[in-house]
N, C-alpha and C. Protein backbone atom coordinates (compact mmCIF):
# COMPACT_ATOMS: atom_id res chain seq x y z
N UNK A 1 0.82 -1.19 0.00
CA UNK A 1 0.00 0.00 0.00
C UNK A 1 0.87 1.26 0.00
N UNK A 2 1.67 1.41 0.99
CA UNK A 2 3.18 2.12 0.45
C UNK A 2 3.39 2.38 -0.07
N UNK A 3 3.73 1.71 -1.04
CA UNK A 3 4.15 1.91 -2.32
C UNK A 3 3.53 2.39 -3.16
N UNK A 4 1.94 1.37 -3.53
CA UNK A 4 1.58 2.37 -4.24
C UNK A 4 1.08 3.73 -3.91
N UNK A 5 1.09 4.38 -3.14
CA UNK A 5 0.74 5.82 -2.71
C UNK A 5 2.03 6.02 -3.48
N UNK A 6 3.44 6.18 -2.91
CA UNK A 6 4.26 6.48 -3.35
C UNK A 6 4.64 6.59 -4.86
N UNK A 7 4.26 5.62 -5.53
CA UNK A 7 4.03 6.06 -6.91
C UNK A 7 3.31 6.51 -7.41
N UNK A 8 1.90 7.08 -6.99
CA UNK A 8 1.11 7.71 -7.14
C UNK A 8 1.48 8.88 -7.09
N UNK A 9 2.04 9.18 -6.15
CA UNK A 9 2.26 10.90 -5.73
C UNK A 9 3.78 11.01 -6.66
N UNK A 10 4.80 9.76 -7.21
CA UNK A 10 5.90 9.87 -8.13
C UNK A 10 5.27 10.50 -9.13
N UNK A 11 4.40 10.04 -9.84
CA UNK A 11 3.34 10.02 -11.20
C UNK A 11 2.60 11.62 -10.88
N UNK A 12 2.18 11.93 -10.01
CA UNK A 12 0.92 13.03 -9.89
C UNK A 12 1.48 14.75 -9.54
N UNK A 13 3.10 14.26 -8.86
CA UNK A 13 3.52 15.35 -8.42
C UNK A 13 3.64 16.29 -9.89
N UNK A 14 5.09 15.60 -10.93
CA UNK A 14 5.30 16.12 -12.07
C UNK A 14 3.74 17.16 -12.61
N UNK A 15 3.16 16.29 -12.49
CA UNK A 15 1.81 17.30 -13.51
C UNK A 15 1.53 18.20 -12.92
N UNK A 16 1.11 17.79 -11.48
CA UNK A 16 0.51 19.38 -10.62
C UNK A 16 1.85 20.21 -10.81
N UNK A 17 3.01 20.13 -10.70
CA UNK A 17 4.05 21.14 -10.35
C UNK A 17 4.05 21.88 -11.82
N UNK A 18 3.92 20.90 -12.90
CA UNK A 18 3.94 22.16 -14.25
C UNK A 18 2.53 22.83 -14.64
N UNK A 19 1.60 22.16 -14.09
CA UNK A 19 0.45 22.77 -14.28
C UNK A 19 0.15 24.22 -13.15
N UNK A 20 0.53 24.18 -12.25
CA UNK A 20 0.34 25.38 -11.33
C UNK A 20 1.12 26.77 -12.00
N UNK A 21 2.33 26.28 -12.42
CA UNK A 21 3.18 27.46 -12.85
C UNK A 21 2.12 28.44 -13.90
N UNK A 22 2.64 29.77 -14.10
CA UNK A 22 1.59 30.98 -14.45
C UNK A 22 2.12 30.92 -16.31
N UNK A 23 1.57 30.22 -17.33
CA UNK A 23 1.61 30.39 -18.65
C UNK A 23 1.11 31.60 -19.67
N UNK A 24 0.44 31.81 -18.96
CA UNK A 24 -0.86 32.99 -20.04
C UNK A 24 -0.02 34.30 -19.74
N UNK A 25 0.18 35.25 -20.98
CA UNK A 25 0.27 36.18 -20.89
C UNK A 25 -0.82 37.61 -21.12
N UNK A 26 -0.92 38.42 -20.27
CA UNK A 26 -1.41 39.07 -19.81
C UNK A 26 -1.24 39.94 -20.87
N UNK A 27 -2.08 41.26 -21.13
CA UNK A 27 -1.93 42.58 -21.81
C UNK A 27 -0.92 43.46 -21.08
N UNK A 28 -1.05 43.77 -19.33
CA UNK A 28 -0.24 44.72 -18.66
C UNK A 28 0.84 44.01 -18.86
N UNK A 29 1.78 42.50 -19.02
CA UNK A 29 3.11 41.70 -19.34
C UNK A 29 3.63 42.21 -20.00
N UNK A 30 3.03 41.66 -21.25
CA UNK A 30 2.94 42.63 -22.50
C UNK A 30 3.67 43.47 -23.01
N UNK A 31 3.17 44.67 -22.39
CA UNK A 31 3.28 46.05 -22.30
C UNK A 31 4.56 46.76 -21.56
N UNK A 32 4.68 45.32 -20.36
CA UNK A 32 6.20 46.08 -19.56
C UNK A 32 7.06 45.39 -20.65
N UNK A 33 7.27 44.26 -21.15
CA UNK A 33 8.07 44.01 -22.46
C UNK A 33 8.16 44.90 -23.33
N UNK A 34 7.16 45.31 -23.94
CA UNK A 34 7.70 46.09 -25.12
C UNK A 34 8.01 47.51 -24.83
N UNK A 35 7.72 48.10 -23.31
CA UNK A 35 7.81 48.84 -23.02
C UNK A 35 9.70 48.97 -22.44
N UNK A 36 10.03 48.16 -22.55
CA UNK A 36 12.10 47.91 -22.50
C UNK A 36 12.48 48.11 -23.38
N UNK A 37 11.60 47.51 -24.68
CA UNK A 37 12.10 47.58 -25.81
C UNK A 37 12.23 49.04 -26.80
N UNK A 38 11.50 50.00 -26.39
CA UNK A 38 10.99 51.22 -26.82
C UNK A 38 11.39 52.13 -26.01
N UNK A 39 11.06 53.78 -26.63
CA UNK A 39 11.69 54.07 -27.77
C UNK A 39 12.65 53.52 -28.00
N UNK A 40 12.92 53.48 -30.13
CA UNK A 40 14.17 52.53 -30.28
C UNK A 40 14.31 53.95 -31.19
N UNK A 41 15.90 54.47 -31.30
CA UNK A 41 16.44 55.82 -32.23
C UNK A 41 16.71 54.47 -33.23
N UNK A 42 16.31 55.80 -34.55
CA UNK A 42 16.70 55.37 -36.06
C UNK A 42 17.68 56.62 -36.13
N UNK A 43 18.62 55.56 -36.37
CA UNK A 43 20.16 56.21 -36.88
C UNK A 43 20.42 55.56 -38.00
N UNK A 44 20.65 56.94 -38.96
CA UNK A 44 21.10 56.39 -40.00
C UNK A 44 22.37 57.49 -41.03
N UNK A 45 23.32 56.99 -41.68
CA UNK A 45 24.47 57.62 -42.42
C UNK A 45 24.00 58.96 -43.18
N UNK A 46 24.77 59.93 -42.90
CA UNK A 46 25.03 60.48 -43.62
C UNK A 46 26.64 60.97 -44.61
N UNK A 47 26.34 61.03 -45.98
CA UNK A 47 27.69 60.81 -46.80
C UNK A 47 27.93 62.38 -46.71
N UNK A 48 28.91 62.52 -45.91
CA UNK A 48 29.16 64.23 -46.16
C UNK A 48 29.88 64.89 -47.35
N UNK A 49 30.33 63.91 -47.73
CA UNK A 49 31.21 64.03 -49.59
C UNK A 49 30.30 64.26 -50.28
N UNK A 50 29.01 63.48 -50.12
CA UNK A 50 28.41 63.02 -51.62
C UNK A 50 27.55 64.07 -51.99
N UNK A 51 27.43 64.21 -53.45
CA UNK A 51 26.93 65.42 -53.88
C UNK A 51 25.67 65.24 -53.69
N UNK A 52 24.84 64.04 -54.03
CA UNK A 52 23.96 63.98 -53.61
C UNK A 52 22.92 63.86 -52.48
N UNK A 53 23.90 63.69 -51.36
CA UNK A 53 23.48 63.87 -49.82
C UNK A 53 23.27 65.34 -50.00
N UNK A 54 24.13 66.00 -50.23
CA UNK A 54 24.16 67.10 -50.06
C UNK A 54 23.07 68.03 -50.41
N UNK A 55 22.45 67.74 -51.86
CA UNK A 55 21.47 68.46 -52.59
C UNK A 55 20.10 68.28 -51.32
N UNK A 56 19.62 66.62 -51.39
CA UNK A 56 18.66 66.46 -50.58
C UNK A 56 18.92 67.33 -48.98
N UNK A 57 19.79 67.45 -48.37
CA UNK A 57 19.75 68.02 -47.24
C UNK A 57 19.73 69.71 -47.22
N UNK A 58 20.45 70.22 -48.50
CA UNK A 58 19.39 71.85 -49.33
C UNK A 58 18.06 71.51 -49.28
N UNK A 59 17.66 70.53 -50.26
CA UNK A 59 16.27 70.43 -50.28
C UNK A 59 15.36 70.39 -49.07
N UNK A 60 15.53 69.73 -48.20
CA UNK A 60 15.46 69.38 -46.90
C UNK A 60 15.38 71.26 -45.76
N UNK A 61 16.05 72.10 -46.11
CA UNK A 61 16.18 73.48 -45.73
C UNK A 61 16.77 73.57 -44.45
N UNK A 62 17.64 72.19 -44.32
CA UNK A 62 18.58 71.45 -43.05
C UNK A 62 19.97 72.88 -43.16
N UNK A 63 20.27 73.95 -43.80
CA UNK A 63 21.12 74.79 -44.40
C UNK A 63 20.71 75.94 -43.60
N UNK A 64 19.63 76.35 -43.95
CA UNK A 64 18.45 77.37 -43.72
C UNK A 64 18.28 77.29 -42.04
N UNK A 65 17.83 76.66 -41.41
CA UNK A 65 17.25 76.30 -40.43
C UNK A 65 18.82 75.85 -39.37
N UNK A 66 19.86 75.85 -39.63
CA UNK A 66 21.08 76.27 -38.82
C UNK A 66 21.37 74.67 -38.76
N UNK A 67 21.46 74.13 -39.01
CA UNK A 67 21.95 72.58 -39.09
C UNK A 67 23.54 72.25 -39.11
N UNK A 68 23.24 72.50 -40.39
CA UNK A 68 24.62 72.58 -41.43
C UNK A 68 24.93 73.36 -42.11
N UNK A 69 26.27 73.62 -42.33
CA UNK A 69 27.11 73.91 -43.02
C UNK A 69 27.30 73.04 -44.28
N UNK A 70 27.51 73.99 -45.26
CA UNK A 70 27.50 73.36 -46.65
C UNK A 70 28.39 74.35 -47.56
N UNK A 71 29.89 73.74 -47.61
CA UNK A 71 31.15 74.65 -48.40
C UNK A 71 30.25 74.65 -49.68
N UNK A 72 30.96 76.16 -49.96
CA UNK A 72 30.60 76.46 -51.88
C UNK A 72 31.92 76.13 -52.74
N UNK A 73 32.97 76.18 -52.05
CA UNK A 73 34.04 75.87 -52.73
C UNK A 73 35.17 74.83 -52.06
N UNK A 74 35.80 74.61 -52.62
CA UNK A 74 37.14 73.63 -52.24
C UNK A 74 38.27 74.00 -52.67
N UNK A 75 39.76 74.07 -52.07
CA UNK A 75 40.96 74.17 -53.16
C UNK A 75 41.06 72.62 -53.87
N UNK A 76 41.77 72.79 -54.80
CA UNK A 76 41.98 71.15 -55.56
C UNK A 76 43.39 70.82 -54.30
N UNK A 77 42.73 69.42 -53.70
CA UNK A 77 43.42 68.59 -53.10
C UNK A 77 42.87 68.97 -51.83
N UNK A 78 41.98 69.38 -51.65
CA UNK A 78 41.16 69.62 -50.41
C UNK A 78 40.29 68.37 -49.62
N UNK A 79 40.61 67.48 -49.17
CA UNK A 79 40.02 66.02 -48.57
C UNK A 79 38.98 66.50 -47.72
N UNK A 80 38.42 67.71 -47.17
CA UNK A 80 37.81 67.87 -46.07
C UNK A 80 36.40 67.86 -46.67
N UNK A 81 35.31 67.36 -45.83
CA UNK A 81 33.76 67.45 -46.44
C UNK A 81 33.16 68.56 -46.79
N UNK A 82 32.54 68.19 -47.33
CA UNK A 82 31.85 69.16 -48.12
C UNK A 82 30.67 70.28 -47.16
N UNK A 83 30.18 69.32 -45.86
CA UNK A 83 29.20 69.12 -44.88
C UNK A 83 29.76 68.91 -43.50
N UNK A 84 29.32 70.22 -42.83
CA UNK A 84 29.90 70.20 -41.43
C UNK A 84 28.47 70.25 -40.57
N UNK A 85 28.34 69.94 -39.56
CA UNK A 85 26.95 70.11 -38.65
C UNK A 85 27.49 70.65 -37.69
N UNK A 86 26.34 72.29 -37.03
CA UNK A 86 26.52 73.27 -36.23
C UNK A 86 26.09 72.34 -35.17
N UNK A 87 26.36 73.44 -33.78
CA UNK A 87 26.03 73.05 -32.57
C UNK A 87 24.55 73.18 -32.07
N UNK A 88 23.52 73.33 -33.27
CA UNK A 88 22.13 72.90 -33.39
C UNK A 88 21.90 71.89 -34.00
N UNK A 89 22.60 71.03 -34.14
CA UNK A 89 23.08 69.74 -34.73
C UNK A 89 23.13 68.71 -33.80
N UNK A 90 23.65 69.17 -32.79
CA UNK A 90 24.56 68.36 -31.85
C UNK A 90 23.53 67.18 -31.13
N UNK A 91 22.58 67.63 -30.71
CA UNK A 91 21.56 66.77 -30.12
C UNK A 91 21.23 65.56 -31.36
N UNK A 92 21.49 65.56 -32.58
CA UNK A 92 20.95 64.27 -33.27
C UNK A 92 22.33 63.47 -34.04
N UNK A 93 23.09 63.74 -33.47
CA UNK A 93 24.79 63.57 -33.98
C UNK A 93 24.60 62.26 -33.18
N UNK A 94 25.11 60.69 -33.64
CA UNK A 94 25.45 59.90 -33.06
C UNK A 94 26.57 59.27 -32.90
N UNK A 95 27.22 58.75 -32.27
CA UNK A 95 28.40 57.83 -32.13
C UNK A 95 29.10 57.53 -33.55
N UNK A 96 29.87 57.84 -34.21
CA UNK A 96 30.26 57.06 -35.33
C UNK A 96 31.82 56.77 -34.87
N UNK A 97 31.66 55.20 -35.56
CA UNK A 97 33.41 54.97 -35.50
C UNK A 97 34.17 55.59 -36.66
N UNK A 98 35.39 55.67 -35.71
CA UNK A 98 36.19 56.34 -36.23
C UNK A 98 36.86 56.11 -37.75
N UNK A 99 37.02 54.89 -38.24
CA UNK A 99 36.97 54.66 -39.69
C UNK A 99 36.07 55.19 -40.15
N UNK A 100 34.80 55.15 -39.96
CA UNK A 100 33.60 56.20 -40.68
C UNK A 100 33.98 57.47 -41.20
N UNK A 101 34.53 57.94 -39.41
CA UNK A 101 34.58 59.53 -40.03
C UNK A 101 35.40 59.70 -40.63
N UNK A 102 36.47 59.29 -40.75
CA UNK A 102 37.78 59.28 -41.67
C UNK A 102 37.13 59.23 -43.00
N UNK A 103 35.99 58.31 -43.54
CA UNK A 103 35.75 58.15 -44.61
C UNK A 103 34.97 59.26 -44.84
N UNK A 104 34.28 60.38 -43.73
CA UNK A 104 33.47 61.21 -44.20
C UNK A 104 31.81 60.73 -43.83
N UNK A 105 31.59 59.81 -43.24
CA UNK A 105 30.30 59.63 -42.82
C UNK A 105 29.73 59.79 -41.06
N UNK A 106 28.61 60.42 -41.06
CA UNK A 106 28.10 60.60 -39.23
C UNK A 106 26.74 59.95 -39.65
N UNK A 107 26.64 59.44 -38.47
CA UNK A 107 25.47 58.99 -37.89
C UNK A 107 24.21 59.92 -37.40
N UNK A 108 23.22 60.38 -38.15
CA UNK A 108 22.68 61.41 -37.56
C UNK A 108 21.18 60.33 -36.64
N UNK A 109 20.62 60.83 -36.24
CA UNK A 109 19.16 60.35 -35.83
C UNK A 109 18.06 60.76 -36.28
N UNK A 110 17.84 59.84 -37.13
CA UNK A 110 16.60 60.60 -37.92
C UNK A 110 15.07 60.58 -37.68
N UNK A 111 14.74 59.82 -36.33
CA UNK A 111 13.83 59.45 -35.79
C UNK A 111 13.67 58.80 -34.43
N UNK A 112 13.12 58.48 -34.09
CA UNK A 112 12.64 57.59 -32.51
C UNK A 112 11.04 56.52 -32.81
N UNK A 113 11.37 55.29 -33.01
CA UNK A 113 10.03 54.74 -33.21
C UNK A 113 9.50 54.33 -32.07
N UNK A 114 8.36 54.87 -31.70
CA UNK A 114 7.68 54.88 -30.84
C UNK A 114 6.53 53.64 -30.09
N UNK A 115 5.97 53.00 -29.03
CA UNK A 115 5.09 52.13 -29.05
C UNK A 115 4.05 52.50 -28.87
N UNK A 116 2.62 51.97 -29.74
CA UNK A 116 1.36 53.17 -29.63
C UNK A 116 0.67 52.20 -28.75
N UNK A 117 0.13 51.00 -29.53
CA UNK A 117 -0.49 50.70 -28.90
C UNK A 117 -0.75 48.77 -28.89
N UNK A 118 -1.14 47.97 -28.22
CA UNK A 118 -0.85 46.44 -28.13
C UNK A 118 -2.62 46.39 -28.70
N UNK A 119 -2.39 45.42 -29.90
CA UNK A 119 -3.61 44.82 -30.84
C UNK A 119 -3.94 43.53 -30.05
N UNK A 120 -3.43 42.89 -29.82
CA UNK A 120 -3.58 41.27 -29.49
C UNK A 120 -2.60 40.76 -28.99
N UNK A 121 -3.01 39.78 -27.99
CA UNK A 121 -2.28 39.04 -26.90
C UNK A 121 -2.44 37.67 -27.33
N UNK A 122 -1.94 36.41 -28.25
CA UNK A 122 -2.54 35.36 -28.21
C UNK A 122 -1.54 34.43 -27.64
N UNK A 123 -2.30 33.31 -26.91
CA UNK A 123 -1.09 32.72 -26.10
C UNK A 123 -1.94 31.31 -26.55
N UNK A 124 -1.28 30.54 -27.63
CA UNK A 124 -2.44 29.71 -28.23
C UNK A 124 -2.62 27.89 -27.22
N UNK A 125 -1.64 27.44 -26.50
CA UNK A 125 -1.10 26.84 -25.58
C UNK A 125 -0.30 26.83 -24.29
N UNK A 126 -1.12 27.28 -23.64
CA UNK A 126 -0.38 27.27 -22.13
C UNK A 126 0.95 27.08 -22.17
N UNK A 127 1.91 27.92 -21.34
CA UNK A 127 3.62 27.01 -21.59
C UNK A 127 4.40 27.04 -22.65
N UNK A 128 3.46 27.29 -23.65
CA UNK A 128 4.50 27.04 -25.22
C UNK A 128 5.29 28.51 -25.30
N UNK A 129 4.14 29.46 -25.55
CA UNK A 129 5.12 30.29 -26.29
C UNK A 129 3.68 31.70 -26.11
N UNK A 130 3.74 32.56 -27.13
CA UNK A 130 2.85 33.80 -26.87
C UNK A 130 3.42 34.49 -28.14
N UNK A 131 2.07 35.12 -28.60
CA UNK A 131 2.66 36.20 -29.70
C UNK A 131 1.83 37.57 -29.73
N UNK A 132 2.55 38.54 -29.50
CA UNK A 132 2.08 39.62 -29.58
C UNK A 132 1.92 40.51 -30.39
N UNK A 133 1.16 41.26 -30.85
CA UNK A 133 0.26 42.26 -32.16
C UNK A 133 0.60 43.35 -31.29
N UNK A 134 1.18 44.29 -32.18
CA UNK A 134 0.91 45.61 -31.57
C UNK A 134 1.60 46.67 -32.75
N UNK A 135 1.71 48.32 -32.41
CA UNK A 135 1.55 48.73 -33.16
C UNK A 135 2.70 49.96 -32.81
N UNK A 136 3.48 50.76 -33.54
CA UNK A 136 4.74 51.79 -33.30
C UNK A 136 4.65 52.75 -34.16
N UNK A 137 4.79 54.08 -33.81
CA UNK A 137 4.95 55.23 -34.80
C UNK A 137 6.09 55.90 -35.06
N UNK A 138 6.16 56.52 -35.47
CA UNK A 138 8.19 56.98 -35.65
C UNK A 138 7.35 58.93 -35.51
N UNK A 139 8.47 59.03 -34.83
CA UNK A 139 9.00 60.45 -34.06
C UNK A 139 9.83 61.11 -35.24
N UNK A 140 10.14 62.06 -36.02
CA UNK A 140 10.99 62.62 -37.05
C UNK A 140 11.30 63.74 -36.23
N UNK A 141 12.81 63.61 -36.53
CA UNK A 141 14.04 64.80 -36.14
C UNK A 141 14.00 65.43 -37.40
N UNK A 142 14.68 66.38 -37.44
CA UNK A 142 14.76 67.55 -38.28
C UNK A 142 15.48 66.84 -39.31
N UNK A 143 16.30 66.00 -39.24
CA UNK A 143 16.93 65.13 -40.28
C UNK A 143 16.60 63.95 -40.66
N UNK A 144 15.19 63.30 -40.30
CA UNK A 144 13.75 62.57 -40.93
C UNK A 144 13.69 62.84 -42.61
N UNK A 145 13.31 64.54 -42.11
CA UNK A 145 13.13 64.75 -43.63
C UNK A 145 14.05 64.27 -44.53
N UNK A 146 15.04 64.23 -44.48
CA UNK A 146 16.26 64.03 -45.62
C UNK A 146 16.05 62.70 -46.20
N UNK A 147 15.46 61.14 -45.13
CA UNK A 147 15.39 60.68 -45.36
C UNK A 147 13.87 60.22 -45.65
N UNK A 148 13.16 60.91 -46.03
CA UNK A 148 11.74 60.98 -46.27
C UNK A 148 11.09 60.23 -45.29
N UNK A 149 11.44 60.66 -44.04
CA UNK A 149 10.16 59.64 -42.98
C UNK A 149 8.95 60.62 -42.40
N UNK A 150 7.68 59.89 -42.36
CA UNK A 150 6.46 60.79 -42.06
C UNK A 150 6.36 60.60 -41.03
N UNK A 151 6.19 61.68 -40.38
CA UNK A 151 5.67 61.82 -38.76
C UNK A 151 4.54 60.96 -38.33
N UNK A 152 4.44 60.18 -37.36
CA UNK A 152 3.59 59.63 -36.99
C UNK A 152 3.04 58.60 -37.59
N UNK A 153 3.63 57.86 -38.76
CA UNK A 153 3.15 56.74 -39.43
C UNK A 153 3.17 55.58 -38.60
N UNK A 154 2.40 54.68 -38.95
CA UNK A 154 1.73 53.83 -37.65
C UNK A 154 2.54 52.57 -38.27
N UNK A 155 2.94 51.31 -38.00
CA UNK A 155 3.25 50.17 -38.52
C UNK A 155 3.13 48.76 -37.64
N UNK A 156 2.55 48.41 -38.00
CA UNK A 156 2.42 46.83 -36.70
C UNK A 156 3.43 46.00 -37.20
N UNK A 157 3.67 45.13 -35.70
CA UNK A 157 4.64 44.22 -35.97
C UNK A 157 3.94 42.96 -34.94
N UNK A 158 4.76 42.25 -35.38
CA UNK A 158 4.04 40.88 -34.22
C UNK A 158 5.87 39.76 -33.51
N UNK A 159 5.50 40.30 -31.99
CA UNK A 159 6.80 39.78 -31.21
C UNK A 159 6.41 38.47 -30.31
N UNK A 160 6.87 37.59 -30.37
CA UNK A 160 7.27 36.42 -30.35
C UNK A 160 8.28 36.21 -28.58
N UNK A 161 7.33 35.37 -27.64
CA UNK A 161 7.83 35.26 -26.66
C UNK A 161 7.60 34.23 -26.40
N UNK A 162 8.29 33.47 -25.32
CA UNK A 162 8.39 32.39 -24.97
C UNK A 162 8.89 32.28 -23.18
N UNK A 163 8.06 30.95 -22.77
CA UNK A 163 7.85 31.22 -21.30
C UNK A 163 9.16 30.50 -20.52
N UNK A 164 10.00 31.02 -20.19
CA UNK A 164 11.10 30.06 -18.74
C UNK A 164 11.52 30.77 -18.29
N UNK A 165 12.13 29.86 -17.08
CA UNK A 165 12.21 30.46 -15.85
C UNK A 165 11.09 31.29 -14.95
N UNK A 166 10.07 30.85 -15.09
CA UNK A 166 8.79 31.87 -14.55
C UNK A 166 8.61 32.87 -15.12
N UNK A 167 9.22 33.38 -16.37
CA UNK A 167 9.34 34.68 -16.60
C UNK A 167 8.96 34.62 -18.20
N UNK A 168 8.26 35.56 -19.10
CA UNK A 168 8.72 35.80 -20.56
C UNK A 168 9.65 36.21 -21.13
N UNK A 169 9.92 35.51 -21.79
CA UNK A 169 11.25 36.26 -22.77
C UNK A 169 11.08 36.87 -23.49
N UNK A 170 11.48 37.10 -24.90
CA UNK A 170 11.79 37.95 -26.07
C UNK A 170 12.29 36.68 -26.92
N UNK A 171 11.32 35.67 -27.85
CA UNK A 171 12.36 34.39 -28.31
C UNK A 171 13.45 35.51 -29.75
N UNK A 172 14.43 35.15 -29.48
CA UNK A 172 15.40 35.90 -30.41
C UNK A 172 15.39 34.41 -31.53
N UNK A 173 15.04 35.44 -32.98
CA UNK A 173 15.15 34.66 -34.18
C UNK A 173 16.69 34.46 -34.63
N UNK A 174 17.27 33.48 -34.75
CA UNK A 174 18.55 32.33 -35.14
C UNK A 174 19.24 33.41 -36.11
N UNK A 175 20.42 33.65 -36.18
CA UNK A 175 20.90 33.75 -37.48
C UNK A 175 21.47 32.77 -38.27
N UNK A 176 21.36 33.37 -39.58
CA UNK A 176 21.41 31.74 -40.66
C UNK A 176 22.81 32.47 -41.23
């Protein structure tokens, strides 16, 4: 009789102990996740040589509006850019390595994408996994324009979590 109790409760413990643990994800979960993940800055190159950076960022009225600097002339054998950014600049200037700048390229910030709002929570099996719907807008810096981004454009994405350690993750997709 011993015994079998004892294997009973061998057999019965396993299930109750994974069945009690908390699987379902919640909307407020959710939300503190993607809420780590956000704001994310869009940084992206600018070619300070290139003639054609250059035109679009005239066009842009990035000149006008105290940005940049933009030489009219060069001596022949002159290596220096064409495109300097003032100290109204300075706030969207990012980190560039130093081979970059050598080559003539900065990192400006041309945005901040934003999190608006969570569409759907589906958690289709207890334990497995969870996928989340939701939705981000992008923020435009003064140097957006150059790269044609619209203020406030909305875009959904769907993030992918997975449950251990008591906790959700973020499942990170493999590189191939």
């Amino acid at each position: 009789m011993k015994q079998f109790t004892y294997a009973l409760c061998l057999c019965c413990f396993p299930v109750l102990w994974t069945s009690c643990g908390k699987a379902t994800l919640s909307s407020s979960e959710a939300n503190a996740i993607l809420e780590q993940q956000y704001p994310q800055v869009i940084g992206l190159p600018v070619y300070l040589g290139d003639p054609k950076t250059i035109a679009q960022i005239k066009a842009a009225g990035l000149d006008r509006a105290g940005y940049v600097v933009i030489r009219k002339k060069k001596p022949l054998g002159d290596t220096a850019a064409w495109l300097s950014f003032t100290a109204k600049a300075a706030p969207y200037l990012l980190t560039t390595p130093e081979t970059e700048r050598r080559r003539h390229i900065q990192y400006v910030k041309a945005g901040e994408k934003l999190l608006e709002t969570i569409l759907e929570v589906n958690t289709p099996k207890p334990g497995n996994g969870a996928t989340v719907t939701y939705t981000t807008s992008i923020r435009v810096t003064p140097f957006g324009s150059v790269f044609n981004f619209k203020e406030g454009l909305l875009q959904q994405h769907t993030l992918s979590l997975i449950y251990a350690d008591r906790h959700w993750h973020i499942k990170r997709r493999e590189q191939r």
